[in-house]
N, C-alpha and C. Protein backbone atom coordinates (compact mmCIF):
# COMPACT_ATOMS: atom_id res chain seq x y z
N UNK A 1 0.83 -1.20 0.00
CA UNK A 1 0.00 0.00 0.00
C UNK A 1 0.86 1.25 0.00
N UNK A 2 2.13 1.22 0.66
CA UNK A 2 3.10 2.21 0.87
C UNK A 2 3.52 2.55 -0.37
N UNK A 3 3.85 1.61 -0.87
CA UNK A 3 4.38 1.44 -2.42
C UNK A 3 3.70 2.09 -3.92
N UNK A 4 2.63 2.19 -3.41
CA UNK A 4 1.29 1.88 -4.38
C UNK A 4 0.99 3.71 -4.06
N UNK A 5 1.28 4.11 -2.89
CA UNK A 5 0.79 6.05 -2.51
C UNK A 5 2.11 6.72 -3.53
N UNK A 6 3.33 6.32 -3.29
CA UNK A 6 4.76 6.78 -3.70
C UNK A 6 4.61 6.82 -5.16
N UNK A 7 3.84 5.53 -5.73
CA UNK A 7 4.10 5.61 -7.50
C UNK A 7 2.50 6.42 -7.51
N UNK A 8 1.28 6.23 -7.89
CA UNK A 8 0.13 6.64 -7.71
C UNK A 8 0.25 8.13 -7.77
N UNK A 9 0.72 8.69 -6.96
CA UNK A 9 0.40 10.07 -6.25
C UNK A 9 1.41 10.70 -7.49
N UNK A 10 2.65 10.25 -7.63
CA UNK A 10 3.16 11.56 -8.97
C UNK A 10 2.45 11.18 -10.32
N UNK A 11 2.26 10.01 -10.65
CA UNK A 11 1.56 9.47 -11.41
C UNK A 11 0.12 10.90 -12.01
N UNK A 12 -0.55 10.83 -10.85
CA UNK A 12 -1.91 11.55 -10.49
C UNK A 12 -0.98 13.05 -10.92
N UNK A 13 -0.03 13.83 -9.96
CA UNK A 13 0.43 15.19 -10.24
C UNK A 13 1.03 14.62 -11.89
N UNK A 14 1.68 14.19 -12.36
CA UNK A 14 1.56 14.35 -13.96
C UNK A 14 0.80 14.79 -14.95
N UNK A 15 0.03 13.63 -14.18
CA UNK A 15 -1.41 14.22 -15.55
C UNK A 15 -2.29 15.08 -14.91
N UNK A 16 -2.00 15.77 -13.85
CA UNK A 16 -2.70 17.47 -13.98
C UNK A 16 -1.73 18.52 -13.95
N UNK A 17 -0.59 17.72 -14.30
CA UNK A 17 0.32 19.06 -14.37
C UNK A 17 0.39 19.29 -16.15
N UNK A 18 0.08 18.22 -16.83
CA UNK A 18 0.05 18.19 -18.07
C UNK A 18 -1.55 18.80 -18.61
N UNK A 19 -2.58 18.74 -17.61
CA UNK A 19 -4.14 19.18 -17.99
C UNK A 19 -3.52 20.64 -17.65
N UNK A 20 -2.92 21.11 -16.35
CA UNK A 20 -2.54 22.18 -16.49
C UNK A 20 -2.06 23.25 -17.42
N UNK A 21 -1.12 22.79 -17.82
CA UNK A 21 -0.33 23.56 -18.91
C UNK A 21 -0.21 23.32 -20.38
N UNK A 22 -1.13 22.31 -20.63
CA UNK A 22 -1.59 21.96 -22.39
C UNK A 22 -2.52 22.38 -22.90
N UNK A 23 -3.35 21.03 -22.11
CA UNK A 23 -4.96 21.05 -22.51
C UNK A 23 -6.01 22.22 -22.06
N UNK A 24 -5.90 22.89 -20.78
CA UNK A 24 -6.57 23.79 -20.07
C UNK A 24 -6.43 24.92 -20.97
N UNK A 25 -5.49 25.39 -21.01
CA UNK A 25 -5.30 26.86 -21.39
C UNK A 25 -6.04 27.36 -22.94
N UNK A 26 -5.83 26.33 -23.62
CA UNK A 26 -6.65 26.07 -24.96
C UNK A 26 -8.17 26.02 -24.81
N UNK A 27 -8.42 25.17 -23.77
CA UNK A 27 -10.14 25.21 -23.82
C UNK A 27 -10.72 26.75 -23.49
N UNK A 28 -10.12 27.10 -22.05
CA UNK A 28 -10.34 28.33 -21.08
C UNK A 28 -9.96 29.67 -22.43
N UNK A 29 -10.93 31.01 -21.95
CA UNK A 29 -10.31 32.01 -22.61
C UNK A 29 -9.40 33.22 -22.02
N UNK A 30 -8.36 33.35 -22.93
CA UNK A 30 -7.49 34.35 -22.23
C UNK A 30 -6.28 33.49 -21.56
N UNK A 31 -6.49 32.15 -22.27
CA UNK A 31 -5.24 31.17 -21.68
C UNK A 31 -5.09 31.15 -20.03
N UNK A 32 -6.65 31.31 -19.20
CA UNK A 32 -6.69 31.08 -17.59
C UNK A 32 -6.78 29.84 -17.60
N UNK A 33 -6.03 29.12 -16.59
CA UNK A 33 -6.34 27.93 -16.18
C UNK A 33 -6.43 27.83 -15.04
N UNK A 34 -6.19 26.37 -14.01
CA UNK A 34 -6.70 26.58 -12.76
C UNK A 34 -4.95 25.65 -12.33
N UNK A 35 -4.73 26.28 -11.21
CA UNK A 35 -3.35 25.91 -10.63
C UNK A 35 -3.68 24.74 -9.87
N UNK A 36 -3.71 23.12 -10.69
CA UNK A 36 -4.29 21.73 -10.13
C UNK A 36 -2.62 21.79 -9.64
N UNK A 37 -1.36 21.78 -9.89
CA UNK A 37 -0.19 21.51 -8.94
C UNK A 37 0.10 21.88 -7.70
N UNK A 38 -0.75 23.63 -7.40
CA UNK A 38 -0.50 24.08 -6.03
C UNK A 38 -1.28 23.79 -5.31
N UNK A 39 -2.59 23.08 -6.02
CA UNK A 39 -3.97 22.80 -5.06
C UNK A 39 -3.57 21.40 -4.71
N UNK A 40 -3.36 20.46 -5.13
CA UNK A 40 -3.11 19.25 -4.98
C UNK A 40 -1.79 19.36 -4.15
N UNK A 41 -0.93 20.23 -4.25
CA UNK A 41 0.46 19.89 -2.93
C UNK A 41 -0.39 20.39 -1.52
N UNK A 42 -0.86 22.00 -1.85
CA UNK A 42 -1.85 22.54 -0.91
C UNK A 42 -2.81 21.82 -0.14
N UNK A 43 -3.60 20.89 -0.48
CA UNK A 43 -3.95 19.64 0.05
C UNK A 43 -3.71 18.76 0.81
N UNK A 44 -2.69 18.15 0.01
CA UNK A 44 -2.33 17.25 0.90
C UNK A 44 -1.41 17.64 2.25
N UNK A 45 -1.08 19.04 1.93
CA UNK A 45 -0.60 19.49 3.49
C UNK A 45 -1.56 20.03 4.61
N UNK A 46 -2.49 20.48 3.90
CA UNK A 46 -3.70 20.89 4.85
C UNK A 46 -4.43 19.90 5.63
N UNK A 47 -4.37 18.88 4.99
CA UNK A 47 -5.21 17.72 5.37
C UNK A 47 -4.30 16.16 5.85
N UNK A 48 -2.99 16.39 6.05
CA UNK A 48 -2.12 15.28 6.33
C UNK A 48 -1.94 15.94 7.79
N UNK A 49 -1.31 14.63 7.95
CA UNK A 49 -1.22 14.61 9.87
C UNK A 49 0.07 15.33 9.89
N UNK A 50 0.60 15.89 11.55
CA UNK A 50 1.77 16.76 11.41
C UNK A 50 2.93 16.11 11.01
N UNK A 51 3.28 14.95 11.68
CA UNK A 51 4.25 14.04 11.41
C UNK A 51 4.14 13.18 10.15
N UNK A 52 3.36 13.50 9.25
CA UNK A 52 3.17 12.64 8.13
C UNK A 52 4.20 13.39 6.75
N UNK A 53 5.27 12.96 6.09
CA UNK A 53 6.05 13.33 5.66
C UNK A 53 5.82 13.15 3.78
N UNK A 54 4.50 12.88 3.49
CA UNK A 54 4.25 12.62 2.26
C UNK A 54 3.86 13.93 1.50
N UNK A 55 3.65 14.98 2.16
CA UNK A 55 3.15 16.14 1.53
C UNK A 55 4.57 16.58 1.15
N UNK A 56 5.57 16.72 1.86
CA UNK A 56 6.74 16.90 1.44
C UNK A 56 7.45 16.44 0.19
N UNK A 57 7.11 14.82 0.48
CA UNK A 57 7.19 14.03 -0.93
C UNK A 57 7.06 14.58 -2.10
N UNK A 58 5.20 15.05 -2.48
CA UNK A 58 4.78 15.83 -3.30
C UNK A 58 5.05 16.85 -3.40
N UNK A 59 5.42 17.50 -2.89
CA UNK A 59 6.29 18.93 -2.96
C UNK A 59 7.21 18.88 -3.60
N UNK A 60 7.93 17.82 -3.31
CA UNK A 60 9.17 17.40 -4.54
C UNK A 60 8.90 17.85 -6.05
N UNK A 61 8.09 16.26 -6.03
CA UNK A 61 7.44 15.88 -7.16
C UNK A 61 7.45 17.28 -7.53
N UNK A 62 6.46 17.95 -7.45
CA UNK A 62 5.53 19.23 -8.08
C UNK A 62 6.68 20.22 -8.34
N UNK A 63 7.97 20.29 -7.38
CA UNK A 63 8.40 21.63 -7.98
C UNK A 63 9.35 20.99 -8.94
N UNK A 64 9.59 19.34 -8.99
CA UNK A 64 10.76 18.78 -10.01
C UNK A 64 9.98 19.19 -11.40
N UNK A 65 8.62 18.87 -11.44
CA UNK A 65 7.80 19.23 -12.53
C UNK A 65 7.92 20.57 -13.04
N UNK A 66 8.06 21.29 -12.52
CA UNK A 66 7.88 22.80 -12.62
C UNK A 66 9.68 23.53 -13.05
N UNK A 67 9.95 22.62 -11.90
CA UNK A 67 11.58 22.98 -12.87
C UNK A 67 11.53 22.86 -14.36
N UNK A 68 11.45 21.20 -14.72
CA UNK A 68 11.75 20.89 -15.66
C UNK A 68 10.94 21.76 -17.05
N UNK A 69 10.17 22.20 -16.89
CA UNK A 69 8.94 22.64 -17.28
C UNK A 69 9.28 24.02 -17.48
N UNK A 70 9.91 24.79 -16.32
CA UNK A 70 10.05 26.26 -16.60
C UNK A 70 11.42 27.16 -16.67
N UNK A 71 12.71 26.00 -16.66
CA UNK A 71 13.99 26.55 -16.95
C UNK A 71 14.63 27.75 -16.63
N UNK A 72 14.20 27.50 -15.04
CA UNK A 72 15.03 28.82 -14.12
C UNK A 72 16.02 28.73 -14.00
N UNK A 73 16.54 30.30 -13.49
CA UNK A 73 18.41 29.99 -13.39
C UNK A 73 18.56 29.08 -12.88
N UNK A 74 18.15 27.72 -12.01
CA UNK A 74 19.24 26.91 -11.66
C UNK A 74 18.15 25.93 -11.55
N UNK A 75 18.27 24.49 -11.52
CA UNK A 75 17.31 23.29 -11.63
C UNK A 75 17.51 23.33 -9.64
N UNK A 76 16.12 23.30 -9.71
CA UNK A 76 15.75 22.88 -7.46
C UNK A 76 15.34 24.09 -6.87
N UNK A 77 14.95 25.35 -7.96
CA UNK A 77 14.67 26.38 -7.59
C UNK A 77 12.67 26.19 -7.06
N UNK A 78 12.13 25.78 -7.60
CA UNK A 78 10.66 25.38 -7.92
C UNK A 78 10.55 24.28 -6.61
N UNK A 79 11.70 23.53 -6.65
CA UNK A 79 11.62 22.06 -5.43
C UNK A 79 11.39 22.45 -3.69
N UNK A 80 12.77 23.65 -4.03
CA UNK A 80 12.74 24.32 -3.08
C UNK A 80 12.03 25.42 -2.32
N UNK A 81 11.21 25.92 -3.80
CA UNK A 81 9.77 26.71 -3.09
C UNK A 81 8.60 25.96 -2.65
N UNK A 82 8.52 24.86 -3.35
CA UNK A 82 7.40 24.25 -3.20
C UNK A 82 7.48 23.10 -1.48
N UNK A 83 9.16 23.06 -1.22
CA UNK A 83 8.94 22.48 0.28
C UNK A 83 8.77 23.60 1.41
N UNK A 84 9.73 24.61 0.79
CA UNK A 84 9.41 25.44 1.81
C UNK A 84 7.22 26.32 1.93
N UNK A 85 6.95 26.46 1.11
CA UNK A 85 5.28 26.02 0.95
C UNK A 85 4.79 25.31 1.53
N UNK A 86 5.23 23.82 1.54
CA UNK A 86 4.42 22.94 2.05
C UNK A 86 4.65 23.02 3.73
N UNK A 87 6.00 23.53 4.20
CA UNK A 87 6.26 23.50 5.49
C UNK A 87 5.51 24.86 6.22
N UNK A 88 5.60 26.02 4.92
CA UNK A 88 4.38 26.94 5.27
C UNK A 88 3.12 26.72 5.68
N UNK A 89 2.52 26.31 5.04
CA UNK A 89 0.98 25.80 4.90
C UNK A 89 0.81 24.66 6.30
N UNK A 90 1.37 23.85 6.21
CA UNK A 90 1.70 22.47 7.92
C UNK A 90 2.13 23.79 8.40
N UNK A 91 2.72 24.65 8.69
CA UNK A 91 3.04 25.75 10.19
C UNK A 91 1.75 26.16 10.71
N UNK A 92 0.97 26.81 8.98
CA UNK A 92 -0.37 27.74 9.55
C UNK A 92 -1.15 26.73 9.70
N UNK A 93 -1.59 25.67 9.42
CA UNK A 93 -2.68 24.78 9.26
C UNK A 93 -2.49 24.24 11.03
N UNK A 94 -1.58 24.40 11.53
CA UNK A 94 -1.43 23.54 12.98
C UNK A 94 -1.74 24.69 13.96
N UNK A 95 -1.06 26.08 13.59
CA UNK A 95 -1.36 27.44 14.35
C UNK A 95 -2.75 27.63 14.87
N UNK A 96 -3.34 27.20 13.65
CA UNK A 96 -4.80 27.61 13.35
C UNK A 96 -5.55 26.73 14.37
N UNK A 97 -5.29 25.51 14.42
CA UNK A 97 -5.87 24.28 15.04
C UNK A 97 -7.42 24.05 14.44
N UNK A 98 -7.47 23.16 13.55
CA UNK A 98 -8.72 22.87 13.66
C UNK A 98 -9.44 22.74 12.09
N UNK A 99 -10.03 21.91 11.38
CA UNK A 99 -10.39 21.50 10.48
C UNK A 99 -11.92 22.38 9.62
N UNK A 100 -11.45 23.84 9.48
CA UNK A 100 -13.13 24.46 9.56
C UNK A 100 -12.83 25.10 8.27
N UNK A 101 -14.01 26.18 7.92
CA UNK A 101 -13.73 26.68 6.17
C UNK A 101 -12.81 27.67 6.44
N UNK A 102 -12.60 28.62 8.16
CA UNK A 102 -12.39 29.40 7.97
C UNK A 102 -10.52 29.83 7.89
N UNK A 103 -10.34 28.05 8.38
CA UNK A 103 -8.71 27.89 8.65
C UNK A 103 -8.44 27.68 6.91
N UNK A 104 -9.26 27.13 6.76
CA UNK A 104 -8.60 26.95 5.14
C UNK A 104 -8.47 27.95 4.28
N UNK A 105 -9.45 28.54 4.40
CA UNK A 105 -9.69 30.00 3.62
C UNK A 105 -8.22 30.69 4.02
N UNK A 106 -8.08 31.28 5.11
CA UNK A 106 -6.80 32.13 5.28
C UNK A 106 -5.79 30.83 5.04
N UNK A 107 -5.58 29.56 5.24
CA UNK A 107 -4.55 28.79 4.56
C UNK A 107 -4.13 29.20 2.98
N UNK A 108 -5.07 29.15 2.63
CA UNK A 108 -5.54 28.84 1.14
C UNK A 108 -4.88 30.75 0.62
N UNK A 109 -5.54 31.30 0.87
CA UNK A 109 -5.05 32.38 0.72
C UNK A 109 -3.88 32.96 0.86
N UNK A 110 -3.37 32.98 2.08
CA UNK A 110 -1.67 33.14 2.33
C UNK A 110 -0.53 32.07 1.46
N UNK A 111 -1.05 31.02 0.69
CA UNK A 111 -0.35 30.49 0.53
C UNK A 111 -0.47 30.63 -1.14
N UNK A 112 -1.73 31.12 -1.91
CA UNK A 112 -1.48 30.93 -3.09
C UNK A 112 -0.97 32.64 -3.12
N UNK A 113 -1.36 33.39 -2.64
CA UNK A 113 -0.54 34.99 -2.95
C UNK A 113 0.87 34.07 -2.47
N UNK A 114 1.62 33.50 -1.61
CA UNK A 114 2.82 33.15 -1.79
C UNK A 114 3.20 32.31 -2.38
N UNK A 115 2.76 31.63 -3.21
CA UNK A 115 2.81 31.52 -4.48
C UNK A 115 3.01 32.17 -5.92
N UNK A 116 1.72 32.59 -5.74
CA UNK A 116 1.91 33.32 -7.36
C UNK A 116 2.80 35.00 -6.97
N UNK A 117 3.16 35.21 -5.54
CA UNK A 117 4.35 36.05 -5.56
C UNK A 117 5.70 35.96 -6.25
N UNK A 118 5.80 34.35 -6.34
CA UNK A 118 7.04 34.21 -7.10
C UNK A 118 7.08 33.46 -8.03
N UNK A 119 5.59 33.49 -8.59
CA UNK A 119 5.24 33.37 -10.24
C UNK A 119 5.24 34.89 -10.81
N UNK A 120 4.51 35.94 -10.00
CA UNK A 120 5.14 37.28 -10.58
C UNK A 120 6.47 37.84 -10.63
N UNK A 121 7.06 37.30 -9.98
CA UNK A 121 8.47 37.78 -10.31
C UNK A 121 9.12 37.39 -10.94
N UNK A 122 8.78 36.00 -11.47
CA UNK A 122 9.37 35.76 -12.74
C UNK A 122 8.90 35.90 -14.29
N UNK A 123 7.60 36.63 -14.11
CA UNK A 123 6.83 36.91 -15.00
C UNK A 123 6.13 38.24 -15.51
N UNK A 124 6.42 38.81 -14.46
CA UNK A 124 6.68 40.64 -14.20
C UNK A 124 6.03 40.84 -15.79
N UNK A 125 6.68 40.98 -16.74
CA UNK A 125 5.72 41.60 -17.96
C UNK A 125 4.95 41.29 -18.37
N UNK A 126 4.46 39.90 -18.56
CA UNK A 126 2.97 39.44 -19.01
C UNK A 126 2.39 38.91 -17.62
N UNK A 127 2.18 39.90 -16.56
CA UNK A 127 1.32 39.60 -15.46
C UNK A 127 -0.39 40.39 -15.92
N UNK A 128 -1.15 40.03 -15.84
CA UNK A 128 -2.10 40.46 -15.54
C UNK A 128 -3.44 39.93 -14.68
N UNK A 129 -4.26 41.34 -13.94
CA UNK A 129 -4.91 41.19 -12.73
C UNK A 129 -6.00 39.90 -12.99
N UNK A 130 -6.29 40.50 -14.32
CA UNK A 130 -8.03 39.47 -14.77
C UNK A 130 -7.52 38.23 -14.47
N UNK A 131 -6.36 37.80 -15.18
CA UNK A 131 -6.16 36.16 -15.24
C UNK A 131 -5.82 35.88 -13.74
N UNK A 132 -5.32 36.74 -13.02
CA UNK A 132 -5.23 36.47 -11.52
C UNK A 132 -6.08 36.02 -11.26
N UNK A 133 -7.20 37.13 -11.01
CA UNK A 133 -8.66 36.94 -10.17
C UNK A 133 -9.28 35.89 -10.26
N UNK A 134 -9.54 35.43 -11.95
CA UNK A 134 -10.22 34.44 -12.39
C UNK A 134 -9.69 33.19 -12.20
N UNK A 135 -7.92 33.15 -12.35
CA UNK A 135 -7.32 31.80 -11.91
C UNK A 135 -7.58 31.33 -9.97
N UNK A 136 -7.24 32.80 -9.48
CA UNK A 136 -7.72 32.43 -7.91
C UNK A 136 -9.16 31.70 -7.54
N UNK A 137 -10.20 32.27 -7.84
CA UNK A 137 -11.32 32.13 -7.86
C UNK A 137 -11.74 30.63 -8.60
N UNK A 138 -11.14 29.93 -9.69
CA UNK A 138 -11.53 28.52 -10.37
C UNK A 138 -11.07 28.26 -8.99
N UNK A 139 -9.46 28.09 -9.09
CA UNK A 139 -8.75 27.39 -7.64
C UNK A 139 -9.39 27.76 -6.82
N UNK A 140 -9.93 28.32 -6.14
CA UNK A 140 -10.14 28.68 -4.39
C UNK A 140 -12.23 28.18 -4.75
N UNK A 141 -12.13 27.55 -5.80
CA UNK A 141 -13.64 27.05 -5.57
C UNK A 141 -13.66 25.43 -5.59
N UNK A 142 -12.31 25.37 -6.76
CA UNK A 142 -12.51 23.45 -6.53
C UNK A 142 -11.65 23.35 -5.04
N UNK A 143 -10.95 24.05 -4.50
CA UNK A 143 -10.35 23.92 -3.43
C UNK A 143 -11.41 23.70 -2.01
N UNK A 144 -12.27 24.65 -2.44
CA UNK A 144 -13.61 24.82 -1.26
C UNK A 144 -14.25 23.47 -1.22
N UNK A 145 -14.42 23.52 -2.71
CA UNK A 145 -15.49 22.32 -2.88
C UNK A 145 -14.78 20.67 -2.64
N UNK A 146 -13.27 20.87 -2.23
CA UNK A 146 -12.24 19.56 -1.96
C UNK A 146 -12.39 18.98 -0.64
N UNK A 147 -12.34 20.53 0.10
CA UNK A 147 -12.41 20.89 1.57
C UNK A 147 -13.97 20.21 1.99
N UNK A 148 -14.75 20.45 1.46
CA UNK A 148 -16.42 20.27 1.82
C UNK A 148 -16.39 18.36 1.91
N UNK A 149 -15.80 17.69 0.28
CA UNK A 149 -15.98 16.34 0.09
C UNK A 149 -14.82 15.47 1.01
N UNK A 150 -13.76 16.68 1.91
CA UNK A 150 -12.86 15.76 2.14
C UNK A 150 -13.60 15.97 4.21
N UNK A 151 -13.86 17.04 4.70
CA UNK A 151 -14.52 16.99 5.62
C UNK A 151 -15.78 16.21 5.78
N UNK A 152 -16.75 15.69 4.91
CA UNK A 152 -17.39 15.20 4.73
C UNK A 152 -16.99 13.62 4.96
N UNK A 153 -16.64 12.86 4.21
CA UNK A 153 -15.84 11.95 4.12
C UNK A 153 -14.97 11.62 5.80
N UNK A 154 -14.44 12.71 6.47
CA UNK A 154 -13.77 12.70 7.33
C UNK A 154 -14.93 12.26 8.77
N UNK A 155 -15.64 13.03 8.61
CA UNK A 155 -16.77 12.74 9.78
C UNK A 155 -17.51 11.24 9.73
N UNK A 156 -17.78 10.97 8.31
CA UNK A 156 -18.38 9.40 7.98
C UNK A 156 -17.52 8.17 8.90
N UNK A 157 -15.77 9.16 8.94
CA UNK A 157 -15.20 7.77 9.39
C UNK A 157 -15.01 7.97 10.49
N UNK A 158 -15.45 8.77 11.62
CA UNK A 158 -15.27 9.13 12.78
C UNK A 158 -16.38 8.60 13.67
């Protein structure tokens, strides 16, 4: 089963890192898509236990993807935002204490502006607000609506 989360889980971030940045942007107008790599690392740190070291894992994964993918000055630049993120998000998510919309919401929030803070800085001339708003807003609704089916789910087994 251990075996089966380790292959599975990048498996899964592949092919939405590939719906991400292929297929999405073509369907959507104005080339918005929805950030399935930061929601899916974002996740699984919000919702993993403190000592559980797999969100980290995926953090890997996601920023090795993103390296390879976006050819910054140096390959581990993306790896290394995306652990230090995930150790963000497990800091506030434990601060907060407690499994409600309203911890997630300010999770969710502090963490994709620190995010796409250092997607604007590497992107400084073709930034614009609309594709912000509209990319926040897809994300911060399938994110809500993750939060709802995964609390849900959570109480069934309690």
């Amino acid at each position: 089963m251990l075996i089966a989360k380790y292959l599975i889980w990048p498996l899964v971030l592949l092919a939405l890192f590939f719906v991400e940045l292929s297929f999405l942007p073509q369907l959507l107008p104005w080339g918005i898509t929805i950030d399935f790599v930061f929601l899916l690392v974002f996740l699984s740190c919000f919702f993993r236990e403190k000592n559980d070291y797999f969100s980290y894992f995926l953090a890997t994964i996601a920023g090795g993807f993103l390296d390879i993918y976006s050819g910054q000055l140096f390959f581990g630049f993306w790896i290394l935002f995306f652990v230090l993120l995930a150790w963000l998000i497990k800091k506030m998510s434990f601060l907060m204490q407690g499994l409600n919309v309203f911890s997630f919401l300010i999770n969710f929030l502090v963490a994709y502006l620190f995010y796409k803070f250092f997607s604007w800085w590497l992107v400084w001339p073709n930034f614009s607000w609309l594709n912000f708003m509209i990319t926040f807003a897809l994300t911060g609704a399938i994110g809500v609506i993750s939060f709802f089916i995964y609390a849900s789910l959570h109480k069934k087994k309690s």
